[in-house]
Protein backbone atom coordinates (compact mmCIF):
# COMPACT_ATOMS: atom_id res chain seq x y z
CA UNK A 1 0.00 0.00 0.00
CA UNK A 2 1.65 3.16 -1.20
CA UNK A 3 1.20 6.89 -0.50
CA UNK A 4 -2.66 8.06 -0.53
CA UNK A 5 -3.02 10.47 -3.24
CA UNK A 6 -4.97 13.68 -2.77
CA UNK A 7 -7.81 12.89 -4.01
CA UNK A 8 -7.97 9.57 -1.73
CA UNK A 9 -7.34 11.96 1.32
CA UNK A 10 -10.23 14.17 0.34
CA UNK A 11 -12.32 11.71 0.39
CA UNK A 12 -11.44 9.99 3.91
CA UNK A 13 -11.67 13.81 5.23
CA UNK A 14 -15.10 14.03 3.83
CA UNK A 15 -16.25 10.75 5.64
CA UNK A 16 -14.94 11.99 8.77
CA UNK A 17 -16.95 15.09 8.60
CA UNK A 18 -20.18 13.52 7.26
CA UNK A 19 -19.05 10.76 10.23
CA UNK A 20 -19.33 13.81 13.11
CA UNK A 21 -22.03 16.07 11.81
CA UNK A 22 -24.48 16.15 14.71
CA UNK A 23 -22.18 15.13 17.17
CA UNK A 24 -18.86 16.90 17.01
CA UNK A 25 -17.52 19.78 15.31
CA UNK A 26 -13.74 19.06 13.44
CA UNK A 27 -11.13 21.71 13.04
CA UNK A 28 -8.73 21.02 10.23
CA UNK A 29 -5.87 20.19 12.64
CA UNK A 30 -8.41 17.43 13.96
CA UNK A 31 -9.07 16.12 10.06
CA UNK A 32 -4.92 16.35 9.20
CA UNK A 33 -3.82 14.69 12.49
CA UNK A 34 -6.23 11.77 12.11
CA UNK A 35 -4.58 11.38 8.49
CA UNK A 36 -0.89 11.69 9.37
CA UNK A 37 -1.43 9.10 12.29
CA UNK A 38 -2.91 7.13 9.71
CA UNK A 39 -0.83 7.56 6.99
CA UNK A 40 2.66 9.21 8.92
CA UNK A 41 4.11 9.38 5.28
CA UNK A 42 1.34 12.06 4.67
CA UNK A 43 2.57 15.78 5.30
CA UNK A 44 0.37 18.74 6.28
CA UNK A 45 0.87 20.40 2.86
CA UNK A 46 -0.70 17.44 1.48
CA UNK A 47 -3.57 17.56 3.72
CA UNK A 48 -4.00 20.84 3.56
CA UNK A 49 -4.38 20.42 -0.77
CA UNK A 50 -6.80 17.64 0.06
CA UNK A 51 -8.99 20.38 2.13
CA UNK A 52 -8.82 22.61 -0.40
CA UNK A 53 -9.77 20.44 -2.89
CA UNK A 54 -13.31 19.40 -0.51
CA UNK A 55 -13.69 23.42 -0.19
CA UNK A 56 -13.40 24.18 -3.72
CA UNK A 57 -15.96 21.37 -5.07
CA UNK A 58 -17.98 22.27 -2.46
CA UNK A 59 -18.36 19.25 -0.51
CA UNK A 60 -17.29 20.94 3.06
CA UNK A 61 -17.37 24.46 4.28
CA UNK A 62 -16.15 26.29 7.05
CA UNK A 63 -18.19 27.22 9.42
CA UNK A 64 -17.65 29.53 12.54
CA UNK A 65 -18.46 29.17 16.22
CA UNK A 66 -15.80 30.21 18.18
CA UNK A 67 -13.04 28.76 15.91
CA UNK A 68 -13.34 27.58 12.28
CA UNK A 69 -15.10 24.40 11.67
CA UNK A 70 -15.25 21.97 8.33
CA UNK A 71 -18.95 21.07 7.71
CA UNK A 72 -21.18 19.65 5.22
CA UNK A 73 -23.17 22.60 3.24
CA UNK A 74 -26.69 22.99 4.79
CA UNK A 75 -29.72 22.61 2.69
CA UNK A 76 -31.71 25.75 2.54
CA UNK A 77 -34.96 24.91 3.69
CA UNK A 78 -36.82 26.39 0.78
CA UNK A 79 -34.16 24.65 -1.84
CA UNK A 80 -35.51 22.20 -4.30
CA UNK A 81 -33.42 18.98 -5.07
């Protein structure tokens, strides 16, 4: 088993997240030490690309309460699907 590639860390961040929601809020540090204690070959600059990448497709967003937060999007309540 090799090096995860972005992508493949994206996409274990974004399970985390959807994992919490309701229960706890993460904080990128949570999401990037989870990954480097999972894969310690992973470095932060990597983990930080693989946030960015969930922020800019527009999986996860930040959200604010006290300190930054990485959350789902919320469904407007008058949005149609």
């Amino acid at each position: 088993m090799g090096t995860p590639s972005i992508p493949e860390i994206a996409e274990e961040m974004f399970q985390m997240v959807s994992e919490s929601m309701g229960k706890k809020n993460l904080k990128a540090g949570d999401l990037t030490k989870a990954i480097r204690q999972k894969y310690p070959e992973v470095d932060r600059k990597t983990c930080k690309l693989a946030l960015r990448e969930l922020m800019d497709n527009g999986r996860c967003v930040y959200a604010y309460f006290g300190g930054s937060y990485i959350q789902l999007p919320h469904k407007e309540g008058a949005a149609n699907d």
